[in-house]
C-alpha atoms as a PDB file:
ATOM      1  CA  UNK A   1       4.776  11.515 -44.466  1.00  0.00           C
ATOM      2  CA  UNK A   2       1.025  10.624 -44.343  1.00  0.00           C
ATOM      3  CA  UNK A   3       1.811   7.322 -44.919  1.00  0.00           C
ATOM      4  CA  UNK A   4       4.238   6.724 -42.352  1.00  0.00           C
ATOM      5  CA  UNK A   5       1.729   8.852 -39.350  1.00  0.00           C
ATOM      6  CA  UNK A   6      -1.381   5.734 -40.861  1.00  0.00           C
ATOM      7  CA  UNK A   7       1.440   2.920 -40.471  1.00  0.00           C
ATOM      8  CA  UNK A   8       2.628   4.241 -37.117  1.00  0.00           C
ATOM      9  CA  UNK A   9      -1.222   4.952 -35.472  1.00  0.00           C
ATOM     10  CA  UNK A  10      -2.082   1.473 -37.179  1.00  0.00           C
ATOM     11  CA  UNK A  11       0.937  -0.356 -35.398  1.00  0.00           C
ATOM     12  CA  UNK A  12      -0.223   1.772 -32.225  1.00  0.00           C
ATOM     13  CA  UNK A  13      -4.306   0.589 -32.482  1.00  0.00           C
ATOM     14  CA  UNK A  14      -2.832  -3.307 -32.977  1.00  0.00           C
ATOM     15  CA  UNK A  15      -0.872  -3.193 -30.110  1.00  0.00           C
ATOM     16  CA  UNK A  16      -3.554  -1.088 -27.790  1.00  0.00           C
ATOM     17  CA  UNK A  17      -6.326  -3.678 -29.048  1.00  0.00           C
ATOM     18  CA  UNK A  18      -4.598  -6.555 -28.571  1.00  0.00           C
ATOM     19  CA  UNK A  19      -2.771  -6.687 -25.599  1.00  0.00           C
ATOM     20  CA  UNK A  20      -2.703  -3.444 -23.333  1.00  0.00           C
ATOM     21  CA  UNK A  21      -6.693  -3.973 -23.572  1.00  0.00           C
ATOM     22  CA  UNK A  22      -6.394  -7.180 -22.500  1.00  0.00           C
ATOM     23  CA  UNK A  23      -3.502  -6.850 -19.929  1.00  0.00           C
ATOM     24  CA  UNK A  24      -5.349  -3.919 -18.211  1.00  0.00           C
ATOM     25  CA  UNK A  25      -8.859  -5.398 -18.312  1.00  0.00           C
ATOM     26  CA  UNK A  26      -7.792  -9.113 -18.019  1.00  0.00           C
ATOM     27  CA  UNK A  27      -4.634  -9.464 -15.671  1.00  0.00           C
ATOM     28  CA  UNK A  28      -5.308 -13.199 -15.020  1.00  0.00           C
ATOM     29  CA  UNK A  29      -3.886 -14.402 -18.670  1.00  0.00           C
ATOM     30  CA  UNK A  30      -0.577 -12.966 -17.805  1.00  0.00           C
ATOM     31  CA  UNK A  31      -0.769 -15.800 -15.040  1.00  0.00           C
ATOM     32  CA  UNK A  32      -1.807 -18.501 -18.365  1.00  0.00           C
ATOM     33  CA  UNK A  33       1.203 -16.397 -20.253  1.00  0.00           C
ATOM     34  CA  UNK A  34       3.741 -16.924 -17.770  1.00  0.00           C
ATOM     35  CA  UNK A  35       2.992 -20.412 -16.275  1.00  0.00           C
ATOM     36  CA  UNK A  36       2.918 -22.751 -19.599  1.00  0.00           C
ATOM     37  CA  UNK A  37       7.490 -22.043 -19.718  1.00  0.00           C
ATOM     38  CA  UNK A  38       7.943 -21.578 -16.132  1.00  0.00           C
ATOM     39  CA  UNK A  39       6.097 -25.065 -15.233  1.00  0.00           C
ATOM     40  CA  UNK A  40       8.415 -26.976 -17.790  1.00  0.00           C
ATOM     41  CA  UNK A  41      11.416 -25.481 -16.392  1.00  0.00           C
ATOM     42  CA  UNK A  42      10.628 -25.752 -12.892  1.00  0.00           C
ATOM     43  CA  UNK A  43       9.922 -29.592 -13.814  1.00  0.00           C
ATOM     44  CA  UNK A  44      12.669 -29.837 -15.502  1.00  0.00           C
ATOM     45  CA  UNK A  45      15.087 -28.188 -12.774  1.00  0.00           C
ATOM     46  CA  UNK A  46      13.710 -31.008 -10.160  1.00  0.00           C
ATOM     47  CA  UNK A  47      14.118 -33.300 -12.600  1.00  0.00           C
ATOM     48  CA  UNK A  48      17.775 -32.642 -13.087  1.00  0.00           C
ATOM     49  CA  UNK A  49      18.069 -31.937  -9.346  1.00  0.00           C
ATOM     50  CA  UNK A  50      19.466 -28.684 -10.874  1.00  0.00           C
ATOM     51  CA  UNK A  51      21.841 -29.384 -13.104  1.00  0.00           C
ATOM     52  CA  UNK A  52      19.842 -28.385 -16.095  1.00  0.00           C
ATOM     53  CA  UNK A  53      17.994 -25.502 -15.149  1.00  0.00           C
ATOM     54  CA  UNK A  54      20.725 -22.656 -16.960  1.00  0.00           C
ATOM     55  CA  UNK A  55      19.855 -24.924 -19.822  1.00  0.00           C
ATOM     56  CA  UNK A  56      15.739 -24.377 -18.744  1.00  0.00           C
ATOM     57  CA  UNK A  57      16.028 -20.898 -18.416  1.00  0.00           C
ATOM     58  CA  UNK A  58      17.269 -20.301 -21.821  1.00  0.00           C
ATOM     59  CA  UNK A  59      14.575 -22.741 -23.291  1.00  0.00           C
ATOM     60  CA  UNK A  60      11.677 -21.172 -20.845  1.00  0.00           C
ATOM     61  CA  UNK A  61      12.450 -17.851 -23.100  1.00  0.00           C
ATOM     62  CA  UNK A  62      12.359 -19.776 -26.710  1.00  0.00           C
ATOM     63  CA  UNK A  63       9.197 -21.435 -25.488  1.00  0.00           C
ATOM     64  CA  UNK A  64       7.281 -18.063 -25.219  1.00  0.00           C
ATOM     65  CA  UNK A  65       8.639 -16.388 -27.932  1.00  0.00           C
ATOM     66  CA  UNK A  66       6.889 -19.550 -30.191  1.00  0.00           C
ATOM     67  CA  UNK A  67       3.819 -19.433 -27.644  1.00  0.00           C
ATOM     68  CA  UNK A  68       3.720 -15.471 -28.282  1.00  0.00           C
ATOM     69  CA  UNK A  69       4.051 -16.056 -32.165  1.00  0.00           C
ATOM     70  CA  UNK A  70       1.815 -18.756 -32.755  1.00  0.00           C
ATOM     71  CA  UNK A  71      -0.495 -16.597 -30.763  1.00  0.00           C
ATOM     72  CA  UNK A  72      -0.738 -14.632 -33.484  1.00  0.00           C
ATOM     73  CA  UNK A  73      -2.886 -16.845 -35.327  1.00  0.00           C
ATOM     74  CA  UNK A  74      -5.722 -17.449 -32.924  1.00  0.00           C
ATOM     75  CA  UNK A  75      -5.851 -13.099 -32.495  1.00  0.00           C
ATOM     76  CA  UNK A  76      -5.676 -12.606 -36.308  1.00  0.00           C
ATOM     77  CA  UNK A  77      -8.184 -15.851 -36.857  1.00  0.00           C
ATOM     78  CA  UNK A  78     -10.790 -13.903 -34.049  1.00  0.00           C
ATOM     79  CA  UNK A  79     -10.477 -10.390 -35.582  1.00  0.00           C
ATOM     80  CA  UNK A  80     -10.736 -11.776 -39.546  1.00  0.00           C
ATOM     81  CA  UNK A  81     -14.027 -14.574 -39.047  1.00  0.00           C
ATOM     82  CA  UNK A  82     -15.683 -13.192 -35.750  1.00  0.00           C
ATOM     83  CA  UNK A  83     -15.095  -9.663 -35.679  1.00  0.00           C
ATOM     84  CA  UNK A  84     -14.549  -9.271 -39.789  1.00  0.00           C
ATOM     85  CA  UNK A  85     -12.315  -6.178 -38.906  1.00  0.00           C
ATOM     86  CA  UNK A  86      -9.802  -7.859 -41.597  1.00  0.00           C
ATOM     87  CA  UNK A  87     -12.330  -7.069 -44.338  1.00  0.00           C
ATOM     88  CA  UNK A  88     -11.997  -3.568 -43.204  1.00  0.00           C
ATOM     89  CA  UNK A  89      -8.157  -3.569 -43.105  1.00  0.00           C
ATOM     90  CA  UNK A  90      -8.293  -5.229 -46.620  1.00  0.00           C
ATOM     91  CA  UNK A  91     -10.570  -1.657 -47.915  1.00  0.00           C
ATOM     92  CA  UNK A  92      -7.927   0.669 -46.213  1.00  0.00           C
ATOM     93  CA  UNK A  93      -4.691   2.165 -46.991  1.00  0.00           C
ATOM     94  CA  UNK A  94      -3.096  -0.133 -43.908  1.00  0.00           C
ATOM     95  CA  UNK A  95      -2.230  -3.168 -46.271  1.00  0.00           C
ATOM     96  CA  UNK A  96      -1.246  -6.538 -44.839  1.00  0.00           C
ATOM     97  CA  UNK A  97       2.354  -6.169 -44.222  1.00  0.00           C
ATOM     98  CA  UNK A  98       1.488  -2.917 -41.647  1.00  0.00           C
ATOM     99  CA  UNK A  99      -1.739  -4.824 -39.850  1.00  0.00           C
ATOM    100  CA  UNK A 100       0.559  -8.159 -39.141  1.00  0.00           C
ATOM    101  CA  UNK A 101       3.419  -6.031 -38.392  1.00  0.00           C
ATOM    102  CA  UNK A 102       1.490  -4.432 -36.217  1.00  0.00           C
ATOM    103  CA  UNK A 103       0.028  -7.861 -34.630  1.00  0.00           C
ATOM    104  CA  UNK A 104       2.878  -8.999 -34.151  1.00  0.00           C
ATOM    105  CA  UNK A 105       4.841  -6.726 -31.721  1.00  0.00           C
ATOM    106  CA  UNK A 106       1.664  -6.306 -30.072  1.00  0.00           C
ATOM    107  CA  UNK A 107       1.809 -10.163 -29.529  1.00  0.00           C
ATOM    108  CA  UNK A 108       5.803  -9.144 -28.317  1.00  0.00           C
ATOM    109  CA  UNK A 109       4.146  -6.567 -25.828  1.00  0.00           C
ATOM    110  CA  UNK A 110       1.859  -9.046 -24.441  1.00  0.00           C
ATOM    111  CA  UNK A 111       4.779 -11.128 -23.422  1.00  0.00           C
ATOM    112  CA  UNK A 112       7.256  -8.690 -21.967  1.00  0.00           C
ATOM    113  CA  UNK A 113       6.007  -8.625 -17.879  1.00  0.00           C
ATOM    114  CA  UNK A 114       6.577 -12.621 -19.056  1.00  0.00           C
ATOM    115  CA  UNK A 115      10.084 -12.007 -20.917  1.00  0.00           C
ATOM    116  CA  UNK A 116      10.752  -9.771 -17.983  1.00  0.00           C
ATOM    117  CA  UNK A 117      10.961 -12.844 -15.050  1.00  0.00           C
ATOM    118  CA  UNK A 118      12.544 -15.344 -17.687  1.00  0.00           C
ATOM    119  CA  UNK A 119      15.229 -12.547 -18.634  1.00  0.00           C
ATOM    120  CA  UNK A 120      15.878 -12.188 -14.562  1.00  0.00           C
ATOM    121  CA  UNK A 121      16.137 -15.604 -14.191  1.00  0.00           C
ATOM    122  CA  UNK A 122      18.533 -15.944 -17.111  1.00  0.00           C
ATOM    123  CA  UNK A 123      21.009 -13.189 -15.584  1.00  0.00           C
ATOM    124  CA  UNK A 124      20.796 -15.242 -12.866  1.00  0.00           C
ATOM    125  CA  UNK A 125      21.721 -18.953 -13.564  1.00  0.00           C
ATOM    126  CA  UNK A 126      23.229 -18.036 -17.294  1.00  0.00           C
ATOM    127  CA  UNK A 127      26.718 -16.537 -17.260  1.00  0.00           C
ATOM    128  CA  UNK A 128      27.342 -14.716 -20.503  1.00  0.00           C
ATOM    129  CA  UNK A 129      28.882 -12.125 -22.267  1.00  0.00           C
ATOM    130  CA  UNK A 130      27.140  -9.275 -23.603  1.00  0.00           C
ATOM    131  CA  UNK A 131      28.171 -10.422 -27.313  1.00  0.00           C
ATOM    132  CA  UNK A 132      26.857 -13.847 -26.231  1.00  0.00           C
ATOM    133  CA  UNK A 133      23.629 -12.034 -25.006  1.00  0.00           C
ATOM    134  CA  UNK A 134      22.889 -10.395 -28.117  1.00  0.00           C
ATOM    135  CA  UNK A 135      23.717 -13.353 -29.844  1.00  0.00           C
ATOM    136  CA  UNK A 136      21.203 -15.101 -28.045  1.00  0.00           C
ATOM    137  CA  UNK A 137      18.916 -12.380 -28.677  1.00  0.00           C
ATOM    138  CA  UNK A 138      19.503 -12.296 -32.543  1.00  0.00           C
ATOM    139  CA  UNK A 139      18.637 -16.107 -32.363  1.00  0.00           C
ATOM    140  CA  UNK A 140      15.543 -15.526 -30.579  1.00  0.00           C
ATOM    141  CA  UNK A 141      14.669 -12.674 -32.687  1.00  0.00           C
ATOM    142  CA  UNK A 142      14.620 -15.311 -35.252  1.00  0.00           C
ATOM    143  CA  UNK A 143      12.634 -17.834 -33.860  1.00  0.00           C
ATOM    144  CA  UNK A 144      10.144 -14.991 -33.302  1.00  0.00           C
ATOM    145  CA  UNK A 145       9.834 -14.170 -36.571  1.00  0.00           C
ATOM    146  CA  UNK A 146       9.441 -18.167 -38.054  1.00  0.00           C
ATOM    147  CA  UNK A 147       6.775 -18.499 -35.374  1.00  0.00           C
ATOM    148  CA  UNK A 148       4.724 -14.998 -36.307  1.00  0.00           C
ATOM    149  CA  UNK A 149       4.965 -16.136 -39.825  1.00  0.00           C
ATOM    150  CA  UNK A 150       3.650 -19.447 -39.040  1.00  0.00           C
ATOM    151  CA  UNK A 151       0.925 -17.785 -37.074  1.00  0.00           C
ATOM    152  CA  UNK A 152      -0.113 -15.673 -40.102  1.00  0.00           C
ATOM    153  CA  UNK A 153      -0.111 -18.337 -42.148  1.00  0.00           C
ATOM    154  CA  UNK A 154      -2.231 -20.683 -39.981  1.00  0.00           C
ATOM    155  CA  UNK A 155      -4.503 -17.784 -39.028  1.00  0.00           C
ATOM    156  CA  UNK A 156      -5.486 -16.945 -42.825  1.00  0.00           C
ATOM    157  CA  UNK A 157      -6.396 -20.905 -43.682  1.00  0.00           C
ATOM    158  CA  UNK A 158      -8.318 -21.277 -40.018  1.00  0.00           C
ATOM    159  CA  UNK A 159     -12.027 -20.569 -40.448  1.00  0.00           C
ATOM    160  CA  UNK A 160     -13.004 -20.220 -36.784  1.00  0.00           C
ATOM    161  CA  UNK A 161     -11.501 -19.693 -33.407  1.00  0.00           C
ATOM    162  CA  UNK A 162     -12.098 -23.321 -31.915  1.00  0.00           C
ATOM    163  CA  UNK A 163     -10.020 -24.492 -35.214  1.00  0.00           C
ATOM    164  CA  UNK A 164      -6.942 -22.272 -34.220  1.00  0.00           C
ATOM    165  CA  UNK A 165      -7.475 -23.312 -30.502  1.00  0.00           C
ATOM    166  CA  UNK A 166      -6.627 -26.458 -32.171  1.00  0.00           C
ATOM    167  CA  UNK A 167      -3.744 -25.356 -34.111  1.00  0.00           C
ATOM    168  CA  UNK A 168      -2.289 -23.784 -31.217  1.00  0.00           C
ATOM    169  CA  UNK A 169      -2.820 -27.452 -29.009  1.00  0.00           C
ATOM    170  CA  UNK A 170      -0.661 -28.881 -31.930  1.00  0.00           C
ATOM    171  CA  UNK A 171       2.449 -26.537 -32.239  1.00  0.00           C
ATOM    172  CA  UNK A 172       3.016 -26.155 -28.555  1.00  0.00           C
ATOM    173  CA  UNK A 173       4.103 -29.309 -28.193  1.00  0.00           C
ATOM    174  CA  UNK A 174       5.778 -30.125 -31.489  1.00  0.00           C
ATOM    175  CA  UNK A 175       7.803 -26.922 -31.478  1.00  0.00           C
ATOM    176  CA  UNK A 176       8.732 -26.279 -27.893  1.00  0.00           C
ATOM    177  CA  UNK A 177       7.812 -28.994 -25.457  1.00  0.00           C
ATOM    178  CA  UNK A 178       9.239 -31.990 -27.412  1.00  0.00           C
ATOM    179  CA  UNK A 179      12.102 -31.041 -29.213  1.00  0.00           C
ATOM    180  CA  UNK A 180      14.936 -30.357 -26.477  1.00  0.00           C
ATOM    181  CA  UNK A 181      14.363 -26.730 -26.129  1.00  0.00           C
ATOM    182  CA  UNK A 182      14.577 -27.429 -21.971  1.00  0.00           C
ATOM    183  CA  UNK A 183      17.478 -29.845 -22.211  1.00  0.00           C
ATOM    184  CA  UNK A 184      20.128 -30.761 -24.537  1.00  0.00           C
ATOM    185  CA  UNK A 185      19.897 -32.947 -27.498  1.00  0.00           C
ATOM    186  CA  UNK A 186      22.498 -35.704 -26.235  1.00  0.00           C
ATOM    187  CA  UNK A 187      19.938 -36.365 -23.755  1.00  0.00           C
ATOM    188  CA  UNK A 188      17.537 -38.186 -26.815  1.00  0.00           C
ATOM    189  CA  UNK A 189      19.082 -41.748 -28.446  1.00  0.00           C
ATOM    190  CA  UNK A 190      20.509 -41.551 -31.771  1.00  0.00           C
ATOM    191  CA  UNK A 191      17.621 -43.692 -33.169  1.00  0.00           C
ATOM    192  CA  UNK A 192      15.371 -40.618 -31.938  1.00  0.00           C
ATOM    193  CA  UNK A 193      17.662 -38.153 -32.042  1.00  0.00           C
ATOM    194  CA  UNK A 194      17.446 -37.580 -35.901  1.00  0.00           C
ATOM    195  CA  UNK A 195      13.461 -37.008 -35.655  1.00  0.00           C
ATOM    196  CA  UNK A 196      14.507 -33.903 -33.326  1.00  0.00           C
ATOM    197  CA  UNK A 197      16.439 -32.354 -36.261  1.00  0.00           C
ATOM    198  CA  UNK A 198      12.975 -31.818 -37.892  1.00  0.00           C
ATOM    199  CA  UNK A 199      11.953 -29.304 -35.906  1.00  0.00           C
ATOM    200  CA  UNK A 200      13.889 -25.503 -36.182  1.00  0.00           C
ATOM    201  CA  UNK A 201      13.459 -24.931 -32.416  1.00  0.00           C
ATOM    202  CA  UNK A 202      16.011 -27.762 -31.792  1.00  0.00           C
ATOM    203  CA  UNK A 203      18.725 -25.791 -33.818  1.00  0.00           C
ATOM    204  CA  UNK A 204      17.760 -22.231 -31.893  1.00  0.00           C
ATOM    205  CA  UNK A 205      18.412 -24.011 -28.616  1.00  0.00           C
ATOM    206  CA  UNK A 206      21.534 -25.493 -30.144  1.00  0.00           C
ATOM    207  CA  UNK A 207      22.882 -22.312 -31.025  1.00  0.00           C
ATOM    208  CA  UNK A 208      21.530 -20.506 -27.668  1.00  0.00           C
ATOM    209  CA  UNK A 209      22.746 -23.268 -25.281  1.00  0.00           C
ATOM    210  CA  UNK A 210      26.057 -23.070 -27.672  1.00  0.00           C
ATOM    211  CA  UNK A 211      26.391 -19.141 -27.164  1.00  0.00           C
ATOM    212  CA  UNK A 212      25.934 -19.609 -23.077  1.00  0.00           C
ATOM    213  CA  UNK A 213      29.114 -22.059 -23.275  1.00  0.00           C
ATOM    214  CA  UNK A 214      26.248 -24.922 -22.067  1.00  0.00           C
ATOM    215  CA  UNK A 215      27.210 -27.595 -24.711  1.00  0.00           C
ATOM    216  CA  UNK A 216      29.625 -27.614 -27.371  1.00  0.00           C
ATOM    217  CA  UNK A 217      28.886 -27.716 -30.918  1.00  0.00           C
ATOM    218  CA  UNK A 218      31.346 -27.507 -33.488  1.00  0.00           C
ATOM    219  CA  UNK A 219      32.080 -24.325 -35.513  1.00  0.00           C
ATOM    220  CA  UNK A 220      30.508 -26.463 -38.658  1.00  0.00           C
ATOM    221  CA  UNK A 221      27.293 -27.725 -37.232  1.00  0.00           C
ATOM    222  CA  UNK A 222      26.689 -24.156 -35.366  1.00  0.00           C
ATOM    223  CA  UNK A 223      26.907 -22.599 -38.765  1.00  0.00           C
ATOM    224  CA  UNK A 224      24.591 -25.599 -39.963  1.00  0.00           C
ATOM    225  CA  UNK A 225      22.073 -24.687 -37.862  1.00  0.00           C
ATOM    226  CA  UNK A 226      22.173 -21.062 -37.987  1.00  0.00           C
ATOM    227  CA  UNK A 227      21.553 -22.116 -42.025  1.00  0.00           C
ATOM    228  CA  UNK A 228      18.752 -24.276 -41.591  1.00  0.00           C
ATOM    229  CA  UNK A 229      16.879 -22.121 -38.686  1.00  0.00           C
ATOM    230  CA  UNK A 230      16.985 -18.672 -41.114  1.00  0.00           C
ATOM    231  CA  UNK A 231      16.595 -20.931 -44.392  1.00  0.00           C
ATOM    232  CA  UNK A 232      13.089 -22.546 -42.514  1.00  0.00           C
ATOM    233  CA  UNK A 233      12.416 -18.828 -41.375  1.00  0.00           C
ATOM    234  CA  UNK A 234      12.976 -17.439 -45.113  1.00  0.00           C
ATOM    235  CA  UNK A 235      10.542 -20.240 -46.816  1.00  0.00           C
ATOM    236  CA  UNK A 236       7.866 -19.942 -44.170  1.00  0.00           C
ATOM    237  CA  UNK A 237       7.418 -16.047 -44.340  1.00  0.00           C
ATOM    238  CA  UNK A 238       7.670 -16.190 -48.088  1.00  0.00           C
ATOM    239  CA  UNK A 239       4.765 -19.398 -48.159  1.00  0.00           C
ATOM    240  CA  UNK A 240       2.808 -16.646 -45.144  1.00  0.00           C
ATOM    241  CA  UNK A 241       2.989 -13.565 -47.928  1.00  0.00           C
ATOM    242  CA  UNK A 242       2.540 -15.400 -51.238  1.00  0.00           C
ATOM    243  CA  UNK A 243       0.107 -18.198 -50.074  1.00  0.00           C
ATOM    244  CA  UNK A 244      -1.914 -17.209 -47.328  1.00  0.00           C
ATOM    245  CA  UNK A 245      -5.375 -16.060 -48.017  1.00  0.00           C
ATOM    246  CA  UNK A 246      -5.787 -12.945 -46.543  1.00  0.00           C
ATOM    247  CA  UNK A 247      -9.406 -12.602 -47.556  1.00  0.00           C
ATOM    248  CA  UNK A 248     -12.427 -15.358 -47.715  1.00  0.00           C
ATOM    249  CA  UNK A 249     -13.538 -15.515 -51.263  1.00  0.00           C
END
């Protein structure tokens, strides 16, 4: 019973340090939170003159559920090499599993007033279903959890802040401006459209657009990519707990 109180007050301190300190204290980078996915799909939307912005709105909310995981990374890079509060977790009863854990949703907190408009705007312009909702939600829930493993993983190898900075520049773009997260994939050449299929955000907006009745995907390839976006998950948070150094030695 102990154990479970330490987990629970450790979850609580994670999420109270690292974003309802920051939200209270710091309002302005809600404003940075919110305007990296709204930007694209407003762009997009003008782009389209409309006609892709149900499409935008659905890729507005993968887009910040990578930007919230890969987050992760920089927060857990600060708090292990500047702060050396890691150290400390390593010495206590927490464990890794609780203090990521713990990270992590407070990385989900951080982005709900976020979440909260791009949810809005997606009962707005996207028709579904509740079962398509929560099937859209299951897929997110996935991406979430590929992107806070990547985090972790990135955050244990990075030895200072301006280096994850970095990281963060990189992924951005290569998981959720680039790939057609904002618009569909028939909208890339076939010569291209292959180097598309190497990123797993491409097959959670396949499924996601599929769900909303946006674009049609067969009842193969949807399994296909449901396969390959938990199979990517899978390796990537087993490489985060059995490769990532969770100390400096």
């Amino acid at each position: 019973m102990c154990s479970k109180y330490h987990a629970l007050n450790q979850i609580i301190a994670s999420i109270l340090v690292n974003s309802i300190y920051a939200m209270i204290n710091y309002p302005v980078v809600l404003i940075n939170t919110l305007l990296a996915p709204l930007s694209l799909l407003i762009i997009v939307t003008f782009a389209s003159h409309g006609t892709l912005l149900p499409i935008a709105a659905e890729g507005a909310i993968i887009m910040n559920v990578i930007s919230s995981g890969t987050s992760l990374q920089g927060d857990l890079s600060h708090l292990k090499n500047d702060m050396k509060v890691q150290e400390m977790i390593v010495s206590s009863p927490t464990g890794a599993g609780i203090y990521v854990t713990g990270m992590a949703i407070s990385e989900l907190v951080y982005s709900i007033p976020t979440l909260s408009v791009l949810v809005i705007l997606n009962i707005i312009f996207v028709k579904v279903t509740y079962l398509a909702g929560l099937y859209i939600c299951m897929d997110v829930g996935v991406v979430f959890i590929f992107s806070t493993s990547l985090g972790f993983l990135l955050s244990t190898f990075s030895s200072d802040i301006v280096e994850s900075w970095a990281f963060s520049g990189i992924l951005s773009p290569l998981l959720a401006t680039i790939p057609p997260v904002y618009y569909p994939i028939s909208y890339i050449p076939y010569p291209y459209r292959y180097l598309a299929y190497l990123s797993p955000t491409t097959y959670a907006a396949e499924i996601a657009q599929s769900a909303a009745g946006l674009v049609y995907i067969s009842y193969v390839n949807l399994i296909l990519a449901w396969g390959i976006l938990i199979s990517v998950t899978f390796f990537v948070l087993f490489i985060a707990i059995t490769r990532s150094r969770w100390v400096d030695v």
